[in-house]
N, C-alpha and C. Protein backbone atom coordinates (compact mmCIF):
# COMPACT_ATOMS: atom_id res chain seq x y z
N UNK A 1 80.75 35.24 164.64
CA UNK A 1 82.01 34.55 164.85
C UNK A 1 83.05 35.50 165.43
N UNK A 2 83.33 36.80 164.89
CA UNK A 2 84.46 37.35 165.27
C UNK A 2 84.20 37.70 166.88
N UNK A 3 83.00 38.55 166.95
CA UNK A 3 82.30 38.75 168.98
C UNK A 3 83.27 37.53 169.24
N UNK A 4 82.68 36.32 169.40
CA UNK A 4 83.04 34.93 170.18
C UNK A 4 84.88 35.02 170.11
N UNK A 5 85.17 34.98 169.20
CA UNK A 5 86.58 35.65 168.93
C UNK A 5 87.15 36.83 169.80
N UNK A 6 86.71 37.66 169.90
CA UNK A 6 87.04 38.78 170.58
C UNK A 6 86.72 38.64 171.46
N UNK A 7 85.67 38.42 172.76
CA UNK A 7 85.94 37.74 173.70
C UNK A 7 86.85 36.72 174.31
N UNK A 8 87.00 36.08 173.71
CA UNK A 8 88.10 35.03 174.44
C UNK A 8 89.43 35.80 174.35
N UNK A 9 89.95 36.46 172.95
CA UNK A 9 90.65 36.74 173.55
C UNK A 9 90.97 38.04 174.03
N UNK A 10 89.95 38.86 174.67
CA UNK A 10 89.56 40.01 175.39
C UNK A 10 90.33 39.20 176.70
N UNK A 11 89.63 37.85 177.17
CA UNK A 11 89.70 37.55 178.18
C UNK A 11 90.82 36.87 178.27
N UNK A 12 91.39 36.31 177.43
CA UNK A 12 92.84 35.96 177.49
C UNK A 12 93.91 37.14 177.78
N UNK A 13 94.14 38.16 177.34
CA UNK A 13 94.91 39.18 176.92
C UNK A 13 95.00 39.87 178.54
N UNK A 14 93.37 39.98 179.18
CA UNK A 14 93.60 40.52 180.60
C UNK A 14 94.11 39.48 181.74
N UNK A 15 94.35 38.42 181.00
CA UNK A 15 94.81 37.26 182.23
C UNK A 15 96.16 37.23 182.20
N UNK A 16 96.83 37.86 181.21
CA UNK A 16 98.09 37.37 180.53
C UNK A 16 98.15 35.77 179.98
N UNK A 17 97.58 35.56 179.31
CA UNK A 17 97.66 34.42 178.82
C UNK A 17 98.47 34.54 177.29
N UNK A 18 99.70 34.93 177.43
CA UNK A 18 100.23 35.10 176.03
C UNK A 18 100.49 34.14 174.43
N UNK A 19 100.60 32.87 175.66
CA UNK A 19 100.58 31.87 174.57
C UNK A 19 99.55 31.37 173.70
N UNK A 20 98.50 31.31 174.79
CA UNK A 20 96.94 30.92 174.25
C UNK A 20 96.21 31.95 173.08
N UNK A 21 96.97 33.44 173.46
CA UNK A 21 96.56 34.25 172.76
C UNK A 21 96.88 34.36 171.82
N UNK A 22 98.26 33.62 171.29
CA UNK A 22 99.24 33.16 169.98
C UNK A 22 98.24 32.29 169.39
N UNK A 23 97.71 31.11 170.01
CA UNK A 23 97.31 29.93 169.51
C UNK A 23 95.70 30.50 168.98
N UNK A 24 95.11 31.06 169.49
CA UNK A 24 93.93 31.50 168.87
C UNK A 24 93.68 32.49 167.80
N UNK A 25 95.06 33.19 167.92
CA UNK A 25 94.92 34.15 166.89
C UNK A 25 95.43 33.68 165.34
N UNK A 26 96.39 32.25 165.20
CA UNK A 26 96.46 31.75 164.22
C UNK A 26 95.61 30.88 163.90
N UNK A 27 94.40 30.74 165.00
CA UNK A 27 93.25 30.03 164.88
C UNK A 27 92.23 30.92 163.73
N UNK A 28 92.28 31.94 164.23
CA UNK A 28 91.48 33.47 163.60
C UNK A 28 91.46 33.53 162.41
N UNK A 29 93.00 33.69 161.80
CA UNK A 29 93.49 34.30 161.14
C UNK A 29 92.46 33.41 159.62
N UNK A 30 92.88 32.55 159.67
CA UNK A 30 92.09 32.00 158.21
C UNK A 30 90.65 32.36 157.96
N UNK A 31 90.48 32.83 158.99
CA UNK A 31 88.37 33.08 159.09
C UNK A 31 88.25 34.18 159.23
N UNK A 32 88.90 34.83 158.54
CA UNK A 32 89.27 36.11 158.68
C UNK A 32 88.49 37.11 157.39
N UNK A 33 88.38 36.48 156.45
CA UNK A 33 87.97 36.89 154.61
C UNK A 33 86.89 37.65 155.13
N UNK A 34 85.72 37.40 155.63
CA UNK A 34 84.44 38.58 155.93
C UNK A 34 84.82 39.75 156.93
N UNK A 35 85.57 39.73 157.78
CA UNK A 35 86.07 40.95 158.40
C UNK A 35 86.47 42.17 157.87
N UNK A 36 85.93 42.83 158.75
CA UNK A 36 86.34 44.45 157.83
C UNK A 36 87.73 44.59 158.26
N UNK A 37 87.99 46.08 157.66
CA UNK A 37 89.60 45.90 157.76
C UNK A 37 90.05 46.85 159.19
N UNK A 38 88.63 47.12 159.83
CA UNK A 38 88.81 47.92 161.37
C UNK A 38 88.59 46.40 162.56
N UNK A 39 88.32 45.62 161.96
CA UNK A 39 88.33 44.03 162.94
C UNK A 39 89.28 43.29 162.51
N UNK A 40 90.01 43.63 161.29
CA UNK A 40 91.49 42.85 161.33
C UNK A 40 92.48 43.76 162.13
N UNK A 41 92.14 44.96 162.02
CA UNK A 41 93.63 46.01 162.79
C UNK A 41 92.96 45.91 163.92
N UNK A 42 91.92 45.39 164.49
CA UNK A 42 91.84 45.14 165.53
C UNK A 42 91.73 44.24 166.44
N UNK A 43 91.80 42.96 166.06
CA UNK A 43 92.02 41.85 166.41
C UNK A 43 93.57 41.92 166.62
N UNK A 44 94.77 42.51 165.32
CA UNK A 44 96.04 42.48 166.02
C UNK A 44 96.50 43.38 167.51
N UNK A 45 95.91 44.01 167.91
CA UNK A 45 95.96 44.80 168.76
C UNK A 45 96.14 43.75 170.34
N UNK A 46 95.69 42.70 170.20
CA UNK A 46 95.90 41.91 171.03
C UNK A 46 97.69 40.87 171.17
N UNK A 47 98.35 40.93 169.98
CA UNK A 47 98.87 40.11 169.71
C UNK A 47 100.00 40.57 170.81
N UNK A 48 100.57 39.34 172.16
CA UNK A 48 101.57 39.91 172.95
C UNK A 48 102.76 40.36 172.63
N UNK A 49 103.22 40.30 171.50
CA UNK A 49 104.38 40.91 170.93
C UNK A 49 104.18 42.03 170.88
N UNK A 50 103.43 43.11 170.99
CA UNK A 50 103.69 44.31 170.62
C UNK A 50 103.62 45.27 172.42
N UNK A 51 103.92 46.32 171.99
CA UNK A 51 104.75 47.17 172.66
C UNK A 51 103.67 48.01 172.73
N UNK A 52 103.89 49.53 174.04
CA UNK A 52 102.77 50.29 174.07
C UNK A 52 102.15 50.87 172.62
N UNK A 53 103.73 51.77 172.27
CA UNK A 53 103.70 52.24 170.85
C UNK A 53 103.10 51.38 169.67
N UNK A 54 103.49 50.23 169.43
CA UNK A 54 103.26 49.31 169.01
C UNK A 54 101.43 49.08 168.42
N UNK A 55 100.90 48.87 169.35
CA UNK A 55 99.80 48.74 169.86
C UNK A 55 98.55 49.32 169.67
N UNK A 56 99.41 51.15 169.94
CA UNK A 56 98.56 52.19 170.13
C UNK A 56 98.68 52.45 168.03
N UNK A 57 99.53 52.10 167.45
CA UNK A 57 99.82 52.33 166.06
C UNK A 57 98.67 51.20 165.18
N UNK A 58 98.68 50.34 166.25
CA UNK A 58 96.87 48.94 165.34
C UNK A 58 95.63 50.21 165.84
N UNK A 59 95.87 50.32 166.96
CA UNK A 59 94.32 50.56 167.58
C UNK A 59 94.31 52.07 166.20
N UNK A 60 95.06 52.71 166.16
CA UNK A 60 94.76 53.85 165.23
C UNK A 60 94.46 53.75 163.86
N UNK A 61 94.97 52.68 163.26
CA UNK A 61 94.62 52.10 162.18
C UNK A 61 93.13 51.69 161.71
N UNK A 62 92.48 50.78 163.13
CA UNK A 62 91.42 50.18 163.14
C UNK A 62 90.52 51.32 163.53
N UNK A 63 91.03 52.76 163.70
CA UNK A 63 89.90 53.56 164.27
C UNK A 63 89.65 54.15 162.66
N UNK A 64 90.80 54.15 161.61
CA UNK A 64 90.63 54.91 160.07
C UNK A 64 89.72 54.60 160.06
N UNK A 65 89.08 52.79 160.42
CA UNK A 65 87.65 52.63 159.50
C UNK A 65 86.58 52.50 160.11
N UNK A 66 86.68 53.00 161.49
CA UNK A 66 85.60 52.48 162.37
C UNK A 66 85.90 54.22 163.85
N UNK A 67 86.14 54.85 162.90
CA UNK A 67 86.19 56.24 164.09
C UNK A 67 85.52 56.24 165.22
N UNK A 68 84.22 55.72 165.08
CA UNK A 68 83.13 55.53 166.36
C UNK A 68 82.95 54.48 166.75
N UNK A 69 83.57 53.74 166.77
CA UNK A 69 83.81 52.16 167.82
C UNK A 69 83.76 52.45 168.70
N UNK A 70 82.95 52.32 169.74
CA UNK A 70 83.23 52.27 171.09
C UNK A 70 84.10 51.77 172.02
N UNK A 71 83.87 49.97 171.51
CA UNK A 71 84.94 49.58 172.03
C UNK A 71 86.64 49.45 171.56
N UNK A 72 86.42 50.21 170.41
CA UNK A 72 88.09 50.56 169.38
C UNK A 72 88.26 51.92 170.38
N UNK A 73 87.42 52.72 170.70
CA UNK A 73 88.09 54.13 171.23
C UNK A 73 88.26 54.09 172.47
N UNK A 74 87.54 53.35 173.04
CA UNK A 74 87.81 53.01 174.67
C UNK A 74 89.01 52.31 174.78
N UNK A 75 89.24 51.08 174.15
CA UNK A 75 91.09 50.65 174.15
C UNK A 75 91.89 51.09 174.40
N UNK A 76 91.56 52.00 173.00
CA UNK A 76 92.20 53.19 172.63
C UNK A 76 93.22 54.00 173.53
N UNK A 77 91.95 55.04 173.93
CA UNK A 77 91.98 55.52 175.10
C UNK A 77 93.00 54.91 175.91
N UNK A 78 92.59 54.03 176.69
CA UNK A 78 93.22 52.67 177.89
C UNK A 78 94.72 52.66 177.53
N UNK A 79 95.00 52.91 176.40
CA UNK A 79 96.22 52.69 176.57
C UNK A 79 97.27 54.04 176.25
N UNK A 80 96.15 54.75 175.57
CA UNK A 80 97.14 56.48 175.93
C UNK A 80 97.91 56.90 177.57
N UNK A 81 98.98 57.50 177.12
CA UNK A 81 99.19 58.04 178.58
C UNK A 81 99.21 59.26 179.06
N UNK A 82 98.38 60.27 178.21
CA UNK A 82 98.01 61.65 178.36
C UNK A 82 96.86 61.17 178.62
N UNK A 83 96.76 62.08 180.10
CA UNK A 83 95.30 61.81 180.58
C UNK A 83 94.07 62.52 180.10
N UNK A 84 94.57 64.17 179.36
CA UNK A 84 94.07 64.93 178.53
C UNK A 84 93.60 64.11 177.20
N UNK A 85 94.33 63.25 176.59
CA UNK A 85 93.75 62.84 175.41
C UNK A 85 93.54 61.62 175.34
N UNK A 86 93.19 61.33 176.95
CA UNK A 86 92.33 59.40 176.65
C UNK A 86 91.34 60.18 177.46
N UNK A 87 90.96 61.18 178.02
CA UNK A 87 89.82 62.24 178.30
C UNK A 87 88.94 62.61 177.03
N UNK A 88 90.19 62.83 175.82
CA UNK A 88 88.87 63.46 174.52
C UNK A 88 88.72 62.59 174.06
N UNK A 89 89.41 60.90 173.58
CA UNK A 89 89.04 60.20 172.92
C UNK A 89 87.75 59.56 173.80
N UNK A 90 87.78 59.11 174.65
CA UNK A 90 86.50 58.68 175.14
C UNK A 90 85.21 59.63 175.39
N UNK A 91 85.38 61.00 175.06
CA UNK A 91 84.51 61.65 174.69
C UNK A 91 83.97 61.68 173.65
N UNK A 92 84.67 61.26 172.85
CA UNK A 92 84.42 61.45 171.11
C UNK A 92 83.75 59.64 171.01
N UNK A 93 83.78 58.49 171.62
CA UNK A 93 82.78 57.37 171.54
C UNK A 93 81.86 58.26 172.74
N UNK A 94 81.41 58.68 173.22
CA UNK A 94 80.37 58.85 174.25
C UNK A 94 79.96 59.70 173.14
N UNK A 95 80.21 60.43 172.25
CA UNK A 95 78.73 61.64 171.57
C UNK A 95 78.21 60.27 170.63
N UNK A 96 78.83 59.32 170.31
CA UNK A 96 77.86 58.06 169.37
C UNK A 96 77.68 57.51 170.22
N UNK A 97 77.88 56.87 171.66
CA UNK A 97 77.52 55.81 172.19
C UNK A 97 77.10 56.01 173.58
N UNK A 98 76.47 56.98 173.75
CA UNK A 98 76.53 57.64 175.50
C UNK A 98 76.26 56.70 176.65
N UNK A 99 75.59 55.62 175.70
CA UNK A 99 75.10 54.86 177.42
C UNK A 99 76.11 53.43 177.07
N UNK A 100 77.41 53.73 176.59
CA UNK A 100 78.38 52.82 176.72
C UNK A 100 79.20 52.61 177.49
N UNK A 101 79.19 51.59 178.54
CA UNK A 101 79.64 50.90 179.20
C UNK A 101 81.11 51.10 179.74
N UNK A 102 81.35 50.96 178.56
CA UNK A 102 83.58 50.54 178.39
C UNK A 102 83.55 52.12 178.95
N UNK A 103 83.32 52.74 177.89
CA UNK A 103 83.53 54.51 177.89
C UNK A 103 82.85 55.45 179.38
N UNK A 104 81.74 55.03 179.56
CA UNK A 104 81.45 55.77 181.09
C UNK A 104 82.37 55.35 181.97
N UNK A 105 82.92 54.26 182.11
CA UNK A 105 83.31 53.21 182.95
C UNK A 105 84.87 53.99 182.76
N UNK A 106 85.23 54.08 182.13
CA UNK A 106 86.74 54.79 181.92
C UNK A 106 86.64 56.47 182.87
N UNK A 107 85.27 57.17 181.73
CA UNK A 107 85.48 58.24 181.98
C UNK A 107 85.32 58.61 183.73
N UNK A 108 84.38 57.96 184.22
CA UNK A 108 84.38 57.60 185.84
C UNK A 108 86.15 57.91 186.35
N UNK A 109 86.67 56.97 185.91
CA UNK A 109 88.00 56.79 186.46
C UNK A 109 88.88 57.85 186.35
N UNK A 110 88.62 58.52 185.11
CA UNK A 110 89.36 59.56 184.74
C UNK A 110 89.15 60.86 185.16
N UNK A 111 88.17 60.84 185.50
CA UNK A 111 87.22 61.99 186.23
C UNK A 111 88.11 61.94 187.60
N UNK A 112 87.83 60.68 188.15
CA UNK A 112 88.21 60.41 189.53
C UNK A 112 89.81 60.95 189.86
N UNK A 113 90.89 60.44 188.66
CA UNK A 113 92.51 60.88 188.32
C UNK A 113 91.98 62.39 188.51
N UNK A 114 90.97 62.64 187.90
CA UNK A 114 91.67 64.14 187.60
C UNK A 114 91.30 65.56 188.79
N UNK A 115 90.41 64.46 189.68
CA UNK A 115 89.63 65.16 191.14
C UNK A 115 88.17 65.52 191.03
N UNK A 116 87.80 65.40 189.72
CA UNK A 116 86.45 65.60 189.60
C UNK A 116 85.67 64.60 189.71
N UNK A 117 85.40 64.11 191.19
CA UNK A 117 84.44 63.02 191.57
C UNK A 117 82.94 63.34 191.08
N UNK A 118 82.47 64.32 191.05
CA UNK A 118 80.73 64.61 190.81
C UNK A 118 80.81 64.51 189.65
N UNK A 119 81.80 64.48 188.49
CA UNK A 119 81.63 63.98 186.96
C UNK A 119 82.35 62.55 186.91
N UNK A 120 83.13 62.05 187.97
CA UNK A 120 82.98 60.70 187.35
C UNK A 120 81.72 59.95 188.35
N UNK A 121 81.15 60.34 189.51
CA UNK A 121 79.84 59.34 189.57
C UNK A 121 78.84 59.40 188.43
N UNK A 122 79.06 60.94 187.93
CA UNK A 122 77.88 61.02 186.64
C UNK A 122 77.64 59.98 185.85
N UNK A 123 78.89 59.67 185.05
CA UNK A 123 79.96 58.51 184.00
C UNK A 123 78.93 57.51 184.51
N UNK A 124 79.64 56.96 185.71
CA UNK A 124 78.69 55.47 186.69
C UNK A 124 77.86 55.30 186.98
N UNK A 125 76.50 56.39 187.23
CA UNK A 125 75.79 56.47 187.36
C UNK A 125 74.75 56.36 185.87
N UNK A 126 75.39 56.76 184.88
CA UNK A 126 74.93 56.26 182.96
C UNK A 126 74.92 55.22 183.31
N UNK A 127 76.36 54.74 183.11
CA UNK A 127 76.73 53.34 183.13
C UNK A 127 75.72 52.19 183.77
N UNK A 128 75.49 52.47 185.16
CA UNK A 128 74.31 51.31 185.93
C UNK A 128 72.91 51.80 185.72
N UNK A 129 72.57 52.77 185.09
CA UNK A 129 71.13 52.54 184.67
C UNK A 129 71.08 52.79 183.50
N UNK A 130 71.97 52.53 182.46
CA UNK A 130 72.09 52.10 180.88
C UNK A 130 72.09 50.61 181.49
N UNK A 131 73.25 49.80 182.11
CA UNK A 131 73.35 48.35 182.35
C UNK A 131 73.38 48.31 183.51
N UNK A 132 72.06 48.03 184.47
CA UNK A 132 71.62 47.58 185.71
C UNK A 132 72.36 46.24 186.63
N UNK A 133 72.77 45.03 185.25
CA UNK A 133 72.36 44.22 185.63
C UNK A 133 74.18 43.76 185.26
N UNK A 134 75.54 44.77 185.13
CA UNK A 134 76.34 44.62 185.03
C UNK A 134 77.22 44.87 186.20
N UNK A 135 77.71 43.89 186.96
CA UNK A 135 78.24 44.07 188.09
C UNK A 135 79.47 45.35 188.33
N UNK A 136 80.30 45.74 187.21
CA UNK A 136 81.11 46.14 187.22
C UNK A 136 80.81 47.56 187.54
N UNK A 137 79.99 47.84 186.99
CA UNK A 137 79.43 49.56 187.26
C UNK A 137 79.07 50.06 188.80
N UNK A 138 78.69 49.10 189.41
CA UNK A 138 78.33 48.93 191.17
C UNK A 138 79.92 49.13 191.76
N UNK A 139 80.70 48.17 191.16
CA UNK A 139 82.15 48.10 191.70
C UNK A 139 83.04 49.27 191.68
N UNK A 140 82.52 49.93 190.47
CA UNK A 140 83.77 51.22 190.12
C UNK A 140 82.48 52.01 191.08
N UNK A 141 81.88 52.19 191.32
CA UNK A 141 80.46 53.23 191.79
C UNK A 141 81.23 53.26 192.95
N UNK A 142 81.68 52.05 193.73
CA UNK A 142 82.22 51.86 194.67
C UNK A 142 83.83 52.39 195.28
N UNK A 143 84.76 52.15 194.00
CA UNK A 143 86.10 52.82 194.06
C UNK A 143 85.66 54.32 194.55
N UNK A 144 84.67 54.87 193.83
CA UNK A 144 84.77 56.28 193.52
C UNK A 144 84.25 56.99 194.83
N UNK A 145 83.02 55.96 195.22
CA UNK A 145 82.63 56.69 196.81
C UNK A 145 83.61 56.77 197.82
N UNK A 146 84.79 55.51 197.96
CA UNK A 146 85.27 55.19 198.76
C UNK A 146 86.47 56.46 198.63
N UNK A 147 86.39 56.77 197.23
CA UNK A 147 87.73 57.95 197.14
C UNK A 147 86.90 59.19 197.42
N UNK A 148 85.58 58.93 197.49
CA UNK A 148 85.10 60.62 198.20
C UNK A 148 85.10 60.99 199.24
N UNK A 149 85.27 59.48 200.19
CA UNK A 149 85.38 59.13 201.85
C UNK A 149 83.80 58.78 201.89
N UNK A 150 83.07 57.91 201.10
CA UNK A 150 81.63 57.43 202.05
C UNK A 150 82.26 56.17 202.08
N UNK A 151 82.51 55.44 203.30
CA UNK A 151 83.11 53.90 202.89
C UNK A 151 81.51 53.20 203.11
N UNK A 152 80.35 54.07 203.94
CA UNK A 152 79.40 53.27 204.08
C UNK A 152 78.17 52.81 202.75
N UNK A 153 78.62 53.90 201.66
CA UNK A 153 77.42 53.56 200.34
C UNK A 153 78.50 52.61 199.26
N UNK A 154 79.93 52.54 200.07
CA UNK A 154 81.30 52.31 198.84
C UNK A 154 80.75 50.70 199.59
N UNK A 155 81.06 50.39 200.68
CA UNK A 155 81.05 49.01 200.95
C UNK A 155 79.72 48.05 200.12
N UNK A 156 78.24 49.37 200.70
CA UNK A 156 77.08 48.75 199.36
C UNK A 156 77.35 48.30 198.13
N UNK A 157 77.82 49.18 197.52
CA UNK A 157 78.32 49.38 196.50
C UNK A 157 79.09 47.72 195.71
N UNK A 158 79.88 47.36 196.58
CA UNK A 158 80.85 46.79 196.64
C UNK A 158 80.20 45.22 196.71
N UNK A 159 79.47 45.10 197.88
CA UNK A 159 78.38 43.67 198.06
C UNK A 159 77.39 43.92 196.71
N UNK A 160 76.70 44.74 196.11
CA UNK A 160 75.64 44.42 194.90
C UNK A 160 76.78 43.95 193.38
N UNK A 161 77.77 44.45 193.72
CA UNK A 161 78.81 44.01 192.80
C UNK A 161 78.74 42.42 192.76
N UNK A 162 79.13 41.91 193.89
CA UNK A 162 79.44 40.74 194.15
C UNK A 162 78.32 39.90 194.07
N UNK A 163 77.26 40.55 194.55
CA UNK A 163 75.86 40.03 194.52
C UNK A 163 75.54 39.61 193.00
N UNK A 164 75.08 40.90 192.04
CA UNK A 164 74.88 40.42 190.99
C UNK A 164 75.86 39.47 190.12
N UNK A 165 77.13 39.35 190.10
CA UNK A 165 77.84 38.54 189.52
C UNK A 165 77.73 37.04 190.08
N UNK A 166 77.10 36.68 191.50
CA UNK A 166 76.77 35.56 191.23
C UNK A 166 75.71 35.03 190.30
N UNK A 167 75.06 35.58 189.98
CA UNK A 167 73.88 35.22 189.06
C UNK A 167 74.14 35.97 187.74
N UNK A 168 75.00 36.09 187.27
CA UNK A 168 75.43 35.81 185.73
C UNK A 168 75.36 34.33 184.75
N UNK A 169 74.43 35.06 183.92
CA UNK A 169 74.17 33.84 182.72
C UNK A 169 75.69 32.74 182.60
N UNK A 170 76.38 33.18 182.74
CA UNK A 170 77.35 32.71 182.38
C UNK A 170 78.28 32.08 184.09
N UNK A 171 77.83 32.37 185.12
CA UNK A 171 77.98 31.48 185.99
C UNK A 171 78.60 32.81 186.99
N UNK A 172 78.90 32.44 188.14
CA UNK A 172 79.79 33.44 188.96
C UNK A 172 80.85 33.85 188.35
N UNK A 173 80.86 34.87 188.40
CA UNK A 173 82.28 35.74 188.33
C UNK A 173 83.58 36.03 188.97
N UNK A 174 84.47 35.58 189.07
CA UNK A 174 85.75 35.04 190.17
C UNK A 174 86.29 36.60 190.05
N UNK A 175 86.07 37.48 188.94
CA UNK A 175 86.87 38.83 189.19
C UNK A 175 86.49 39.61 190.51
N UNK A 176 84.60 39.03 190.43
CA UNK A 176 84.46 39.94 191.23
C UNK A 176 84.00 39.91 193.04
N UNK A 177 85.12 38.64 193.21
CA UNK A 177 85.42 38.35 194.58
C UNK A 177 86.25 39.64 195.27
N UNK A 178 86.77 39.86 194.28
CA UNK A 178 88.37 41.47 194.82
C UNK A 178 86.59 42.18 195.30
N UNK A 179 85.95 42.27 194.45
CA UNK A 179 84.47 43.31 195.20
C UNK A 179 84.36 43.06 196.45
N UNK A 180 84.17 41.64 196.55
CA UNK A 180 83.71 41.21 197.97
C UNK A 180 84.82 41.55 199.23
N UNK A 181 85.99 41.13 198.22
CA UNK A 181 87.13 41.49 199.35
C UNK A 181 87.31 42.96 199.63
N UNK A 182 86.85 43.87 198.83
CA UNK A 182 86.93 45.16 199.37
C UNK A 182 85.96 45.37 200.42
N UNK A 183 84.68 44.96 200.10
CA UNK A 183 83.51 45.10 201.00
C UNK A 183 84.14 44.65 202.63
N UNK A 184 84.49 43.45 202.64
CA UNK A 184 84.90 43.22 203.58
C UNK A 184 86.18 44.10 204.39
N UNK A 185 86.69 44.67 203.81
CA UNK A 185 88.09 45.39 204.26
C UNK A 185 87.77 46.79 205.12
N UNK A 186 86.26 47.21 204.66
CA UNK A 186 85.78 48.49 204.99
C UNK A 186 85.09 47.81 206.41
N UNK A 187 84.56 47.16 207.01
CA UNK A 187 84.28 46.49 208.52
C UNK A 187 85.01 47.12 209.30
């Protein structure tokens, strides 16, 4: 129950959907009794009322009981603004979770901020042959070539993105048209 929960409003929260995200979370809240107390401080972490500080004060809470969450330290991370220490926290889920997704997928990016492209393709390169079959890892594979100057393996890159997300269990993927539209921009 809580996954199904946390998805929606994973996916609410990145749409800005603030209201819906009100309405589900007092949906939550009563079904709440089996949750640990690192999936209640972390379920509020979504709530649009709060502030960076705010925010970053749940996600730390929910890490007391769950230090190696992956997806609690990758948030995490996401929302620090020292690039040095959303660098160690997503290091510290990669020694429990190395072929995690959220966390390569960051550290890629962060690599990339910080000029070290040959350690963030490393990151992306986990990332798509831990999860082959996740479009998103092709897409950032793609940011990162295109910031090394190959636009010709970045544009690939960019179409298998788009490619595999049409054939998601769960139907096409509308995020990852911006893929397609990059692909196309490099022509």
């Amino acid at each position: 129950m809580y996954q199904t929960f946390l998805k929606e409003l994973h996916y609410l929260f990145l749409n800005g959907k603030a209201d819906e995200i009100i309405s589900l979370m007092n949906e939550i809240k009563p079904k709440l009794d089996g949750a640990s107390m690192a999936e209640k401080h972390y379920l509020e972490t979504y709530s649009p009322q709060l502030n960076r500080a705010e925010r970053i004060a749940k996600y730390e809470k929910a890490l007391l009981y769950a230090a190696n969450d992956p997806l609690l330290r990758g948030w995490y991370a996401y929302f620090l603004e020292d690039i040095d220490e959303r660098i160690e926290n997503a290091k510290i889920g990669l020694k429990r979770f190395p072929e995690s997704s959220l966390l390569n997928n960051m550290m890629g990016y962060l690599m990339m901020e910080k000029g070290d492209l040959e350690s963030a393709r490393n990151h992306i390169n986990i990332y798509m042959t831990a999860h082959p079959d996740e479009p998103n890892g092709y897409d950032s594979m793609g940011d990162i070539l295109l910031a090394s100057g190959d636009s010709l393996q970045a544009k690939e890159m960019y179409l298998k993105a788009y490619e595999i997300s049409r054939d998601l269990t769960t139907g096409p993927e509308d995020f990852f048209n911006t893929s397609k539209q990059k692909a196309d921009a490099l022509n």
